[in-house]
PDB file of N, CA and C in Angstrom:
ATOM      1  N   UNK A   1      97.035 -61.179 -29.171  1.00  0.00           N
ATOM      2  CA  UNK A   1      96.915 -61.278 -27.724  1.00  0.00           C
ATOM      3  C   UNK A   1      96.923 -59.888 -27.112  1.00  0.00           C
ATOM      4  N   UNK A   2      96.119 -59.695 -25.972  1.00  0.00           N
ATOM      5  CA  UNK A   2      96.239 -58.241 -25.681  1.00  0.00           C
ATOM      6  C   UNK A   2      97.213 -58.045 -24.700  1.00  0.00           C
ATOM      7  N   UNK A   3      97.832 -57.126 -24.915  1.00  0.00           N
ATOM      8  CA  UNK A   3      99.243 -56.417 -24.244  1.00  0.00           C
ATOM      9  C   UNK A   3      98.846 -55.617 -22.860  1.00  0.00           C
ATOM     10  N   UNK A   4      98.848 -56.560 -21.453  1.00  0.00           N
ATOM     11  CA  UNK A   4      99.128 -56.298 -20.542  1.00  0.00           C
ATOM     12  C   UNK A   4     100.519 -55.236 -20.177  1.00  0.00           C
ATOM     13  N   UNK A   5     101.583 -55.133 -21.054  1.00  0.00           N
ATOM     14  CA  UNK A   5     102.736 -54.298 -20.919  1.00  0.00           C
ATOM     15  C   UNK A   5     102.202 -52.533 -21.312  1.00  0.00           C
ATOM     16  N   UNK A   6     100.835 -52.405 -21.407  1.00  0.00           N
ATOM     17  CA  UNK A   6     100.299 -50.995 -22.048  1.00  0.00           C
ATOM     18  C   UNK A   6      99.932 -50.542 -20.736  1.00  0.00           C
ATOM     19  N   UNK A   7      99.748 -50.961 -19.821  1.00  0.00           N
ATOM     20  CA  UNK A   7      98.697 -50.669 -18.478  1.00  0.00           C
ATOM     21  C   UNK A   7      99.913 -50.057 -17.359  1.00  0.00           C
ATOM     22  N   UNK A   8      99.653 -48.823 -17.129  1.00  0.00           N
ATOM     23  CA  UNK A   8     100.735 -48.026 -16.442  1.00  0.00           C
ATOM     24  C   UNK A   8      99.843 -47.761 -14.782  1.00  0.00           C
ATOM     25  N   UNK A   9     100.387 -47.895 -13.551  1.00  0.00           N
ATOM     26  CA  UNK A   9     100.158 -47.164 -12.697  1.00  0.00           C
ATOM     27  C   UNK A   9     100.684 -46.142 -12.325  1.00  0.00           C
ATOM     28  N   UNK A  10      99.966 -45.486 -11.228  1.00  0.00           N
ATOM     29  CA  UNK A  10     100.500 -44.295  -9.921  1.00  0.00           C
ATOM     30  C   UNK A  10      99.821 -44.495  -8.291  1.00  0.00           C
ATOM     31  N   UNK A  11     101.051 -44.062  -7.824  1.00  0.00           N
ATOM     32  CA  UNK A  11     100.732 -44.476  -6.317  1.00  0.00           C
ATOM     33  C   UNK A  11      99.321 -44.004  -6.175  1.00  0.00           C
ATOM     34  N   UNK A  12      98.877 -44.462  -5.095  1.00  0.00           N
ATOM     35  CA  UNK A  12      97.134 -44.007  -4.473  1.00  0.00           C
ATOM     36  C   UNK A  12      97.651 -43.037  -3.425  1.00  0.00           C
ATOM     37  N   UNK A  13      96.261 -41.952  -3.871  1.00  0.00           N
ATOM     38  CA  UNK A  13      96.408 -41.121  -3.294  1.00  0.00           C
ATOM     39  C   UNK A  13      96.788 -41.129  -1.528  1.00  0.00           C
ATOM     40  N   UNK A  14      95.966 -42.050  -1.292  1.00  0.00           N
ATOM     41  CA  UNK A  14      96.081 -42.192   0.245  1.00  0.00           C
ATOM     42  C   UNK A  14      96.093 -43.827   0.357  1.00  0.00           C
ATOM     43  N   UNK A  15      96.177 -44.358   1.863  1.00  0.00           N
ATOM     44  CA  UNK A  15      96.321 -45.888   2.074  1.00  0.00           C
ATOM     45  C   UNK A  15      94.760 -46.042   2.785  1.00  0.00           C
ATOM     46  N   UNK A  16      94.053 -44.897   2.855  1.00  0.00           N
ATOM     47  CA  UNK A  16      92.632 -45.211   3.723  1.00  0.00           C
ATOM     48  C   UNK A  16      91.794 -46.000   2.504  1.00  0.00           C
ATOM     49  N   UNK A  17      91.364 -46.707   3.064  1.00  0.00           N
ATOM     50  CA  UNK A  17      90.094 -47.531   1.961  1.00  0.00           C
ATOM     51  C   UNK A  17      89.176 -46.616   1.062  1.00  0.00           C
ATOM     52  N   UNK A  18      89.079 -46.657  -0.367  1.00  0.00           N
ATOM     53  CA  UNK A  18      88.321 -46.163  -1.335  1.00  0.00           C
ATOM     54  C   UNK A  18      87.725 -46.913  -2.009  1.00  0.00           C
ATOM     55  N   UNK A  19      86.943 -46.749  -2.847  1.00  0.00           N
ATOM     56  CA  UNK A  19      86.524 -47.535  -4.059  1.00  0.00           C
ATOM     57  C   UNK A  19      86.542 -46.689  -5.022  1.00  0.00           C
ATOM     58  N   UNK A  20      87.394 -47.231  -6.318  1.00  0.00           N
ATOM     59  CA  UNK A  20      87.273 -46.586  -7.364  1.00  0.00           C
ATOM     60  C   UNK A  20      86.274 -47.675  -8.662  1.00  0.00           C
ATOM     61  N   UNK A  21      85.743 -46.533  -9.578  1.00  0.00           N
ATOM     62  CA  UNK A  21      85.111 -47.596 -10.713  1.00  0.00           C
ATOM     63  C   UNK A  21      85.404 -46.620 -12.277  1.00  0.00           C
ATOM     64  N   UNK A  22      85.545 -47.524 -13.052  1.00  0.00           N
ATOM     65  CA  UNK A  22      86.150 -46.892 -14.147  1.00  0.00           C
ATOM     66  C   UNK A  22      84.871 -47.529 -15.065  1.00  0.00           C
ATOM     67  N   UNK A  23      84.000 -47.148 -16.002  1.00  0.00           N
ATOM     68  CA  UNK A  23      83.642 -47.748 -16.877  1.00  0.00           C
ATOM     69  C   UNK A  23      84.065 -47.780 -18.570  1.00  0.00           C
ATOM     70  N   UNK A  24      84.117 -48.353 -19.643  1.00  0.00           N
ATOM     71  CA  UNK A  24      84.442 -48.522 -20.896  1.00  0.00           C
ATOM     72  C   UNK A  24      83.224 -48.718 -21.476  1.00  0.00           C
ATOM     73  N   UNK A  25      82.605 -47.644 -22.245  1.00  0.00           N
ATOM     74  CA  UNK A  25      81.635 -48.075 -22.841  1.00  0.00           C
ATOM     75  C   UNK A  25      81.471 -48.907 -24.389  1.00  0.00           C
ATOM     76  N   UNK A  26      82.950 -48.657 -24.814  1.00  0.00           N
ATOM     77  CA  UNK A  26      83.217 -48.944 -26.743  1.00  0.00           C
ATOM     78  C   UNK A  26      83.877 -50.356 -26.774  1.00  0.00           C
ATOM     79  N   UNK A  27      83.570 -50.977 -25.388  1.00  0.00           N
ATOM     80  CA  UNK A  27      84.943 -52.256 -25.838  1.00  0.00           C
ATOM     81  C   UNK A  27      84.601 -53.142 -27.107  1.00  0.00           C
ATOM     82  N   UNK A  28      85.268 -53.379 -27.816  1.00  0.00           N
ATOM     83  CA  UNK A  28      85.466 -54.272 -28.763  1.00  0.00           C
ATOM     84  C   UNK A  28      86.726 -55.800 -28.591  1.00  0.00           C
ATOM     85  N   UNK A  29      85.998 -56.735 -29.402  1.00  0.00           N
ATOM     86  CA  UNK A  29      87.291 -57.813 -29.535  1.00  0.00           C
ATOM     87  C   UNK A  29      85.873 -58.005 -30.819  1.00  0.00           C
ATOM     88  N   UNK A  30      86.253 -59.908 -30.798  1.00  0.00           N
ATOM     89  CA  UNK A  30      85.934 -60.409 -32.149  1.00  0.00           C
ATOM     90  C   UNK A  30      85.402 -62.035 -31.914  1.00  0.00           C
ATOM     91  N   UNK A  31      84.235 -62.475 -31.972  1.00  0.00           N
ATOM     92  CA  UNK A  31      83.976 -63.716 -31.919  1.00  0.00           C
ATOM     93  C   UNK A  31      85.125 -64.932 -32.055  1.00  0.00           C
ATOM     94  N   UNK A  32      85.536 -65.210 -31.901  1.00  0.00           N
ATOM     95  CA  UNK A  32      86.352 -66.890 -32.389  1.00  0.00           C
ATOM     96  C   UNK A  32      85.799 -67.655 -33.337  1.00  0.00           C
ATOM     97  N   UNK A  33      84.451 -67.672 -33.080  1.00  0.00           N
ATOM     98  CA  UNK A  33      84.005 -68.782 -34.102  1.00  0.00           C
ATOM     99  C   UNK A  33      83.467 -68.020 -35.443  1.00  0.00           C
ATOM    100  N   UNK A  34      82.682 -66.642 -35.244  1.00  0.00           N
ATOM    101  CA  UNK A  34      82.079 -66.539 -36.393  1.00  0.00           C
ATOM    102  C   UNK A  34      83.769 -65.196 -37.077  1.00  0.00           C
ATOM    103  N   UNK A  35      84.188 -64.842 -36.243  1.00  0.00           N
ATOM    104  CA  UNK A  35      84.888 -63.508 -37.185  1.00  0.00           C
ATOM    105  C   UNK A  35      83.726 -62.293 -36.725  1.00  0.00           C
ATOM    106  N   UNK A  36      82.836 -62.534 -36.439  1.00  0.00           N
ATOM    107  CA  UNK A  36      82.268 -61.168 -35.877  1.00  0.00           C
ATOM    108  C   UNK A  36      82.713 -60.411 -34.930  1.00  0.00           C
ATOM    109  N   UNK A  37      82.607 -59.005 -35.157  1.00  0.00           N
ATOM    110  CA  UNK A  37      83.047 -58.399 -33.819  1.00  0.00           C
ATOM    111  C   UNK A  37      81.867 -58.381 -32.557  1.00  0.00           C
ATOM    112  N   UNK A  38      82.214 -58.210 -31.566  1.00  0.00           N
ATOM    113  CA  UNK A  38      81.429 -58.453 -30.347  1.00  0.00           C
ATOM    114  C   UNK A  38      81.672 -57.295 -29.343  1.00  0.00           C
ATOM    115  N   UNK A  39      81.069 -56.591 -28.817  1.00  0.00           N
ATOM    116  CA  UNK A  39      80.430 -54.968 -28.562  1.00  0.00           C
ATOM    117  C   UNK A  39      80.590 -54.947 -27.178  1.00  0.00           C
ATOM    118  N   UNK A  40      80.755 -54.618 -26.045  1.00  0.00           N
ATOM    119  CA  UNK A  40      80.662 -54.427 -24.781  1.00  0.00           C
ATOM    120  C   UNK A  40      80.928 -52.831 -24.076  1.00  0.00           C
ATOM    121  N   UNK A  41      80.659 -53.412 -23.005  1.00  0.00           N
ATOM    122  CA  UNK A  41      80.693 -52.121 -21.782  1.00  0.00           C
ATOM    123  C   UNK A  41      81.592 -53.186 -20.685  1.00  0.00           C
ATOM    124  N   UNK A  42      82.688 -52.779 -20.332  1.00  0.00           N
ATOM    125  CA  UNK A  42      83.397 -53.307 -19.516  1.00  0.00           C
ATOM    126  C   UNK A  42      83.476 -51.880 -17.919  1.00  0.00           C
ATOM    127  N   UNK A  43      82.633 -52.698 -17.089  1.00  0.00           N
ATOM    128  CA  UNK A  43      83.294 -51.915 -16.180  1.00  0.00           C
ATOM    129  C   UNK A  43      83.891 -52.766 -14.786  1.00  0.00           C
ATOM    130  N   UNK A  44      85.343 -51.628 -14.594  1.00  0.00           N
ATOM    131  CA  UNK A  44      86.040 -52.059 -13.341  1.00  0.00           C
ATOM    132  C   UNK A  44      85.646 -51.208 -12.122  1.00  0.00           C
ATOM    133  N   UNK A  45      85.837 -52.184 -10.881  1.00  0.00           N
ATOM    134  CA  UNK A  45      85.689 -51.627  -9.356  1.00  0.00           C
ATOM    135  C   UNK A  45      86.911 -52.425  -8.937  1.00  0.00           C
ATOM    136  N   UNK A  46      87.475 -51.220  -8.194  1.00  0.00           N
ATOM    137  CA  UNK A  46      88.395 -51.766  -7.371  1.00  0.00           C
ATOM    138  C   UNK A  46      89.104 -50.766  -5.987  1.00  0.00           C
ATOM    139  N   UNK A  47      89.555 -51.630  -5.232  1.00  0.00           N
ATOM    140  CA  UNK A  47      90.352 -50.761  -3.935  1.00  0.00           C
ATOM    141  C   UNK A  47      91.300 -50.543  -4.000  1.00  0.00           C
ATOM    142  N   UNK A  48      92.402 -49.844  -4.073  1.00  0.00           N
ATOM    143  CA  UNK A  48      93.481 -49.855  -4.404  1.00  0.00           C
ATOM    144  C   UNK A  48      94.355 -50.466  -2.700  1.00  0.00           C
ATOM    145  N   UNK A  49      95.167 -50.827  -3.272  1.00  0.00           N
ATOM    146  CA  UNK A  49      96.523 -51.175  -2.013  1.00  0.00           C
ATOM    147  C   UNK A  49      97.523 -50.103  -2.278  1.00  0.00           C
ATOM    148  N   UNK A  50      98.268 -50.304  -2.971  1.00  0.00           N
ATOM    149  CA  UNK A  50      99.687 -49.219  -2.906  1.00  0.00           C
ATOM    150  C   UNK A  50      99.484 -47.711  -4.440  1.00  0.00           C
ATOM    151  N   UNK A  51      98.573 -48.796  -5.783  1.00  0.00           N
ATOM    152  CA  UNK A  51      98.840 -48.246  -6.612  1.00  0.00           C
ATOM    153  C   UNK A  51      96.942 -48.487  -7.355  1.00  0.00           C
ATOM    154  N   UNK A  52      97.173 -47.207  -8.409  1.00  0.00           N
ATOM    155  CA  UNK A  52      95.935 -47.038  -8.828  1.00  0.00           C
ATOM    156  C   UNK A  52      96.058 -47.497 -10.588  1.00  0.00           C
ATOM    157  N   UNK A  53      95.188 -47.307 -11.376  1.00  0.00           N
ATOM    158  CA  UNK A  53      95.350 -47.581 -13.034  1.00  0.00           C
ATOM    159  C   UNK A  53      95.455 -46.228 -13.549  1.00  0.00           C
ATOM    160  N   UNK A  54      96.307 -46.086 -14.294  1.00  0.00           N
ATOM    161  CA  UNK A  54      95.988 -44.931 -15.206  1.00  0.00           C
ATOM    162  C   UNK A  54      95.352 -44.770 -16.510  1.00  0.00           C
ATOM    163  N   UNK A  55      94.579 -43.834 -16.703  1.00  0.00           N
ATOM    164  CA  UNK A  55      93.149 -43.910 -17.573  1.00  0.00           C
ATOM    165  C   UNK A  55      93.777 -44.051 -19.006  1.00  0.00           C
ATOM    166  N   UNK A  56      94.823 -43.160 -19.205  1.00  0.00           N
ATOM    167  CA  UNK A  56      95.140 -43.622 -20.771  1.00  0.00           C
ATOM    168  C   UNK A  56      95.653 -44.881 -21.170  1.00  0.00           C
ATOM    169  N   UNK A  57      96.455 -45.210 -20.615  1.00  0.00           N
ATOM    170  CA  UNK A  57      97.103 -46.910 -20.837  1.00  0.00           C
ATOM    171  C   UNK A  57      95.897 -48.116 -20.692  1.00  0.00           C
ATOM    172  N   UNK A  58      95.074 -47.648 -19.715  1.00  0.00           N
ATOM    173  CA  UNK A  58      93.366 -48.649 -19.785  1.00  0.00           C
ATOM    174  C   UNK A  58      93.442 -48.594 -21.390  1.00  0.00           C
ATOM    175  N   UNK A  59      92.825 -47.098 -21.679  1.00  0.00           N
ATOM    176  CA  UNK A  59      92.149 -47.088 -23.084  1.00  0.00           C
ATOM    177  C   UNK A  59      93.189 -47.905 -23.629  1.00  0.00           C
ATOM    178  N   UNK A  60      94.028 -47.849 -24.002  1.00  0.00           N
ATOM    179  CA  UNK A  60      94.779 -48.597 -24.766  1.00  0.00           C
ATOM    180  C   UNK A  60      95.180 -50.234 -24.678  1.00  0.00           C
ATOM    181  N   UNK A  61      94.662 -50.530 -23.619  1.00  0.00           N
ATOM    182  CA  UNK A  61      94.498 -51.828 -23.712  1.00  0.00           C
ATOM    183  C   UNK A  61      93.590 -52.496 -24.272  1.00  0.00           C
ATOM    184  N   UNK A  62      92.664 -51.353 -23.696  1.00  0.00           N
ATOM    185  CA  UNK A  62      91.079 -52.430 -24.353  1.00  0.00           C
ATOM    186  C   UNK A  62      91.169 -52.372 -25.297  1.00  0.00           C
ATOM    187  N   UNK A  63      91.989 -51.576 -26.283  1.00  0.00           N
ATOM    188  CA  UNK A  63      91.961 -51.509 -27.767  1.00  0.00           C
ATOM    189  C   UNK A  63      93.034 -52.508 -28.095  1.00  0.00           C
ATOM    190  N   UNK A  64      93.708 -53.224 -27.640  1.00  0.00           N
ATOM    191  CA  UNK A  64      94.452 -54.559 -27.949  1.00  0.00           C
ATOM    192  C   UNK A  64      93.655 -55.258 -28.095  1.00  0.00           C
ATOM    193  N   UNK A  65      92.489 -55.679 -27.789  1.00  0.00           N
ATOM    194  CA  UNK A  65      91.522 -57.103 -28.047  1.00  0.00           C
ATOM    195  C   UNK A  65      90.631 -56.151 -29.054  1.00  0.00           C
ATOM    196  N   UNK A  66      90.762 -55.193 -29.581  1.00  0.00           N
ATOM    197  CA  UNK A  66      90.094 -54.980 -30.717  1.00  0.00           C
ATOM    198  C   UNK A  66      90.288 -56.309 -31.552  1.00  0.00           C
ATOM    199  N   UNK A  67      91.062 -57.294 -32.120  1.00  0.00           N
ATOM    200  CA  UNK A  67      91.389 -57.632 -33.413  1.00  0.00           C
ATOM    201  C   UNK A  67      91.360 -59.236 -32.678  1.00  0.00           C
ATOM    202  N   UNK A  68      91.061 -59.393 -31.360  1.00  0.00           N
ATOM    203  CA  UNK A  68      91.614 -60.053 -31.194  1.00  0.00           C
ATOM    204  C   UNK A  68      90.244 -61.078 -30.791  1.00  0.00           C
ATOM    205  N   UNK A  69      90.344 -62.872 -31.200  1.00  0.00           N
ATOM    206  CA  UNK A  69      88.807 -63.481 -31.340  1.00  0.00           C
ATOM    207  C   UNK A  69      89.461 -64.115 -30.343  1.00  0.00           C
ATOM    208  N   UNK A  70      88.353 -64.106 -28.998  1.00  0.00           N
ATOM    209  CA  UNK A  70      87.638 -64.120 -27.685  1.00  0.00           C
ATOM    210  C   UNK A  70      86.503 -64.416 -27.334  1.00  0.00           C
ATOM    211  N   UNK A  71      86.643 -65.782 -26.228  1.00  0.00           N
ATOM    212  CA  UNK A  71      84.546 -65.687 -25.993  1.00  0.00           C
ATOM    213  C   UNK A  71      84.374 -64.854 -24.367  1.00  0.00           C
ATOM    214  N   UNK A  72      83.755 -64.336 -24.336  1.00  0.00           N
ATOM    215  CA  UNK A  72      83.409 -62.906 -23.762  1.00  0.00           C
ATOM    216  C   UNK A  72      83.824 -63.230 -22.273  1.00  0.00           C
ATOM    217  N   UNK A  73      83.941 -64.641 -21.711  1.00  0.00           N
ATOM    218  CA  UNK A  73      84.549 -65.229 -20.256  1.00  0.00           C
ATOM    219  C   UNK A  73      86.022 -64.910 -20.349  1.00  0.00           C
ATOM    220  N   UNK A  74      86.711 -65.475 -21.596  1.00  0.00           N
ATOM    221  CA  UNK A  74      88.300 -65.222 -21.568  1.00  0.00           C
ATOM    222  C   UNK A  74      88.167 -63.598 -21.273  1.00  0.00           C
ATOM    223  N   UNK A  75      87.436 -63.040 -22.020  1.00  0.00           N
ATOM    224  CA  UNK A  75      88.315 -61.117 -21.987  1.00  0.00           C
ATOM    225  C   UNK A  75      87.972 -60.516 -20.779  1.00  0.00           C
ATOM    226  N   UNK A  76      86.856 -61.435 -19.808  1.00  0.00           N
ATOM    227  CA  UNK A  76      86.608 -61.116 -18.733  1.00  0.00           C
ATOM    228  C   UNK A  76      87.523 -61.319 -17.791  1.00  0.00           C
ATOM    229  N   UNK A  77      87.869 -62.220 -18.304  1.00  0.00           N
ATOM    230  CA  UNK A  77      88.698 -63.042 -17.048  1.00  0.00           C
ATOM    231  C   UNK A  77      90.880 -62.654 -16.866  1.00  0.00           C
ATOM    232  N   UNK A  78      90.832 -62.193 -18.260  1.00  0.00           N
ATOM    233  CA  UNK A  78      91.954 -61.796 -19.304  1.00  0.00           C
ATOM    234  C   UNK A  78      92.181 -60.409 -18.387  1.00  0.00           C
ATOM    235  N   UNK A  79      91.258 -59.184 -18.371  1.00  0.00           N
ATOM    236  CA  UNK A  79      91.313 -58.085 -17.676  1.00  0.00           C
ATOM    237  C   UNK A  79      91.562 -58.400 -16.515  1.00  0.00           C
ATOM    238  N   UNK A  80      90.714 -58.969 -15.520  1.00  0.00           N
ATOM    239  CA  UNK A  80      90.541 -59.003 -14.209  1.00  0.00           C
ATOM    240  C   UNK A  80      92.182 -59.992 -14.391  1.00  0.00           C
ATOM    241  N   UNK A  81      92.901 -60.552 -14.474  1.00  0.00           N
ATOM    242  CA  UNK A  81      94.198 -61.190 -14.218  1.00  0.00           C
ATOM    243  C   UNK A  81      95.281 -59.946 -14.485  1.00  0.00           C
ATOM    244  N   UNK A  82      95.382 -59.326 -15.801  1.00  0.00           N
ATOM    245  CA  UNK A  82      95.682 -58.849 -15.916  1.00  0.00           C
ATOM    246  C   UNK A  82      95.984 -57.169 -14.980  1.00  0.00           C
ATOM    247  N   UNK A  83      95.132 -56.582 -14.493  1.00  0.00           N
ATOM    248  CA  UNK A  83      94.728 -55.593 -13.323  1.00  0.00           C
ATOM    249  C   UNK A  83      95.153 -55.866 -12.205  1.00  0.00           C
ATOM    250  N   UNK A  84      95.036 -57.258 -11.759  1.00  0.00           N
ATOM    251  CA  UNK A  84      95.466 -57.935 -10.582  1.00  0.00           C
ATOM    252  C   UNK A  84      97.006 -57.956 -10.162  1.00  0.00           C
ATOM    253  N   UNK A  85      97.441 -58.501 -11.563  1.00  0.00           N
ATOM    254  CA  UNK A  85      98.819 -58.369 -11.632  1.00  0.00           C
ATOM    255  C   UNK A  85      99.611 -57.242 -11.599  1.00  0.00           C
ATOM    256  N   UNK A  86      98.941 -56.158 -11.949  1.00  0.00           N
ATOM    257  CA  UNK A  86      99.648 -54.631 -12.411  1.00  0.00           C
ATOM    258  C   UNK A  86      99.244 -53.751 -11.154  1.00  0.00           C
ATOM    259  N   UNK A  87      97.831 -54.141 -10.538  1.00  0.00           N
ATOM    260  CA  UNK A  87      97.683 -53.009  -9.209  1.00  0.00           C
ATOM    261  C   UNK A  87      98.101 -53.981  -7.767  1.00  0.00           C
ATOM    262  N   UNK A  88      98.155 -54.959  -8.181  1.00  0.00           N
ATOM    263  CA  UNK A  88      97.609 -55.785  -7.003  1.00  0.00           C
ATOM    264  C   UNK A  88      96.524 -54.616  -5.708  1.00  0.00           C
ATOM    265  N   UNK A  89      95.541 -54.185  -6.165  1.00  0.00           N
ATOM    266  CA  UNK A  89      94.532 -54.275  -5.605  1.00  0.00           C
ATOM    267  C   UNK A  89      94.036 -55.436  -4.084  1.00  0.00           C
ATOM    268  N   UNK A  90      93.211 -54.317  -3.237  1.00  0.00           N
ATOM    269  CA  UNK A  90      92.919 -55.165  -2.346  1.00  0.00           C
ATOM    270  C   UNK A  90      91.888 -55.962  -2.745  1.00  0.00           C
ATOM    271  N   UNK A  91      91.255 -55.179  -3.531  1.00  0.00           N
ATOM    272  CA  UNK A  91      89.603 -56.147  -4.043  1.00  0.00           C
ATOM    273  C   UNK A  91      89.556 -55.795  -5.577  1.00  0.00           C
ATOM    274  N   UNK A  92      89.277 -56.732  -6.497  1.00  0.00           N
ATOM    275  CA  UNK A  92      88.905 -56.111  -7.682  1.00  0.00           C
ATOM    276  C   UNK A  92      87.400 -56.993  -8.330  1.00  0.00           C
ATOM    277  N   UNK A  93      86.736 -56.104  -9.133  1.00  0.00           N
ATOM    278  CA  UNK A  93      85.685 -56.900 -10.031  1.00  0.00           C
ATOM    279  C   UNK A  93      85.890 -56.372 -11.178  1.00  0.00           C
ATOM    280  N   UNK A  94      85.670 -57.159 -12.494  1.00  0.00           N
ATOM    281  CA  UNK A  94      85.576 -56.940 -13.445  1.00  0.00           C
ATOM    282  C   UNK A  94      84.312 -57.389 -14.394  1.00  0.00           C
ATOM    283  N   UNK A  95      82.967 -56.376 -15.048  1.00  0.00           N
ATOM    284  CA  UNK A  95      82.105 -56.490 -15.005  1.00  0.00           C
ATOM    285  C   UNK A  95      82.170 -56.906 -16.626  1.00  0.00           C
ATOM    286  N   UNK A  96      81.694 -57.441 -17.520  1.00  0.00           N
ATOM    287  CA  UNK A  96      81.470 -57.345 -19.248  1.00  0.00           C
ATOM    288  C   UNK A  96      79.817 -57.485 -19.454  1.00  0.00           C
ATOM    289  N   UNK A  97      79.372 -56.924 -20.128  1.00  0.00           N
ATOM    290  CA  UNK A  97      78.063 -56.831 -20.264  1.00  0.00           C
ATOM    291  C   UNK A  97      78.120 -56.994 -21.706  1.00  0.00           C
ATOM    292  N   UNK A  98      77.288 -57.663 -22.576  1.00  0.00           N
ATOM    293  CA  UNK A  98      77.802 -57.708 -24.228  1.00  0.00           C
ATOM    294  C   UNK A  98      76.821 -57.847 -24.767  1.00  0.00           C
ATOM    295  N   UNK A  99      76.450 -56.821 -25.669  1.00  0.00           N
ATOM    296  CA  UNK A  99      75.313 -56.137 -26.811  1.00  0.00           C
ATOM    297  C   UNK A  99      74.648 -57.885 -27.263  1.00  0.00           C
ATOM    298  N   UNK A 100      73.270 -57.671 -27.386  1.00  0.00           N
ATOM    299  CA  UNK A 100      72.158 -59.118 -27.563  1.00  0.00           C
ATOM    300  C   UNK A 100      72.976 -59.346 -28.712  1.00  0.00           C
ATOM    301  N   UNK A 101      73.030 -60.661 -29.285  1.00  0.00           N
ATOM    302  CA  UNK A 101      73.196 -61.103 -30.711  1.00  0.00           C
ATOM    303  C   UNK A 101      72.351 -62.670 -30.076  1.00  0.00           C
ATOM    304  N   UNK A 102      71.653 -62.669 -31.333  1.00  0.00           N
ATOM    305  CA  UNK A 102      70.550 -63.840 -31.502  1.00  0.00           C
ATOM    306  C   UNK A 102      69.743 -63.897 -30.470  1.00  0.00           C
ATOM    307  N   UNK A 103      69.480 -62.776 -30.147  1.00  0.00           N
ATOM    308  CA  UNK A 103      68.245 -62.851 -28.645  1.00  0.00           C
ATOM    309  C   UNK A 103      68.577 -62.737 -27.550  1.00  0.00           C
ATOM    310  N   UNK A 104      70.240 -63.102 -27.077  1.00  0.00           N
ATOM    311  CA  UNK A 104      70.381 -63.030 -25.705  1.00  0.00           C
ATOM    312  C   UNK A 104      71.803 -62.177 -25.592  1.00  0.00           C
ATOM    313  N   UNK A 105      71.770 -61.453 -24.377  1.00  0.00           N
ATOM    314  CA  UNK A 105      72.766 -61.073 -23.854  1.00  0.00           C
ATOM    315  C   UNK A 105      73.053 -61.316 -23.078  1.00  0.00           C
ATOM    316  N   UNK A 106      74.979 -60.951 -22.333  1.00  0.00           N
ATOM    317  CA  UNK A 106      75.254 -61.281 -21.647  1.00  0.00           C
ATOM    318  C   UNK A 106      75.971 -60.285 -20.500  1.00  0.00           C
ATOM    319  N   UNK A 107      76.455 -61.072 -19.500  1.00  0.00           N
ATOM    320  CA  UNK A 107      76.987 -60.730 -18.555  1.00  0.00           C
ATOM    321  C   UNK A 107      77.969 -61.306 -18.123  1.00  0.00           C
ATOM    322  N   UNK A 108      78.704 -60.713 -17.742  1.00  0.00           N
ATOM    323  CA  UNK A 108      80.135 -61.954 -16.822  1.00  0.00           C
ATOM    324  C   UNK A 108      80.582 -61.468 -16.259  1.00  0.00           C
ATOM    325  N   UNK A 109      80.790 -62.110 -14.766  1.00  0.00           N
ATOM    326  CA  UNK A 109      81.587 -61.041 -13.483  1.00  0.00           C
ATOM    327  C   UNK A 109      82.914 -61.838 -12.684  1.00  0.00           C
ATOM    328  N   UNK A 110      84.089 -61.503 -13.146  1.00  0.00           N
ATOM    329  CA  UNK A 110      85.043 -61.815 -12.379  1.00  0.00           C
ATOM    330  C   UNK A 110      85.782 -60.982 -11.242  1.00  0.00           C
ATOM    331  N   UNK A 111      86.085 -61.703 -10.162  1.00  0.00           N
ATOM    332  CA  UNK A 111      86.722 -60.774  -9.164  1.00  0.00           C
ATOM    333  C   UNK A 111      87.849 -61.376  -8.292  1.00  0.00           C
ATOM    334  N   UNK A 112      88.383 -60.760  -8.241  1.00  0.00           N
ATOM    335  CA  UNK A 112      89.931 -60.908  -7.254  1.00  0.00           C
ATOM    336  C   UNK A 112      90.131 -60.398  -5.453  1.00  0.00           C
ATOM    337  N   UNK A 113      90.474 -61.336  -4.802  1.00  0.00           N
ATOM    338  CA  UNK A 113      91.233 -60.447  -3.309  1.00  0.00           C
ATOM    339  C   UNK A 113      89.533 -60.409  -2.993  1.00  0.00           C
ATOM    340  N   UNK A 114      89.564 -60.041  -1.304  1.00  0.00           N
ATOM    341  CA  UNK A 114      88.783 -60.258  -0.612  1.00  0.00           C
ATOM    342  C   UNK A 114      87.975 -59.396  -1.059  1.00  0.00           C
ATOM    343  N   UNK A 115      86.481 -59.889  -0.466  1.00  0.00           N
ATOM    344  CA  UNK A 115      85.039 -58.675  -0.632  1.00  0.00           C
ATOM    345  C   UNK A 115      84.807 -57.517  -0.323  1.00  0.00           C
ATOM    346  N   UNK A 116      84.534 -56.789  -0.726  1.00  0.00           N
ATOM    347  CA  UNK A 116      84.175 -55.186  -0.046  1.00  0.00           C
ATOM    348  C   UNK A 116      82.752 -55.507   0.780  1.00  0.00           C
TER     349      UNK A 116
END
């Protein structure tokens, strides 16, 4: 299971409205059904409210679902809960985009807190 307890904040710089976006280009986890691993680009947007993510504890999360078999909605949906809970953010999206296997690729977009 991936370890939400790795993900550290720091206050935001200011309380005026920003948008920040972080992208992950190496994400890894692992099919469920076949044991294959499964390839992505995860990227986050979000506004901060009180507190921001810090970049090393990210990396280290996404490397918790290295090992870990996922269909590409849970790890979407897994982050974006997870982020929610740790920044509470005014707005968040969480983007997964995942390398073709058998012809098609994908996409999946979850988001939290009101629209920008």
């Amino acid at each position: 299971m991936p370890d939400a307890k790795l993900l550290e904040t720091f206050e935001s710089p200011t309380s005026e409205s920003f948008l920040i976006e972080h992208i992950h280009e190496e994400f890894t986890s692992v099919c469920p059904l076949t044991g294959h691993p499964d390839f992505g680009r995860i990227t986050i947007r979000y506004e901060p409210n009180d507190l921001c993510i810090e970049l090393k504890s990210l990396k280290l999360y996404y490397h918790s679902f290295r090992n870990e078999g996922a269909f590409y909605e849970a790890v979407t949906n897994q982050i974006r809960d997870d982020l929610r809970d740790c920044m509470s953010p005014r707005w968040l999206e969480v983007v997964s985009e995942w390398k073709g296997r058998g012809g098609i690729r994908s996409c999946i977009t979850a988001t939290a807190g009101e629209d920008l």
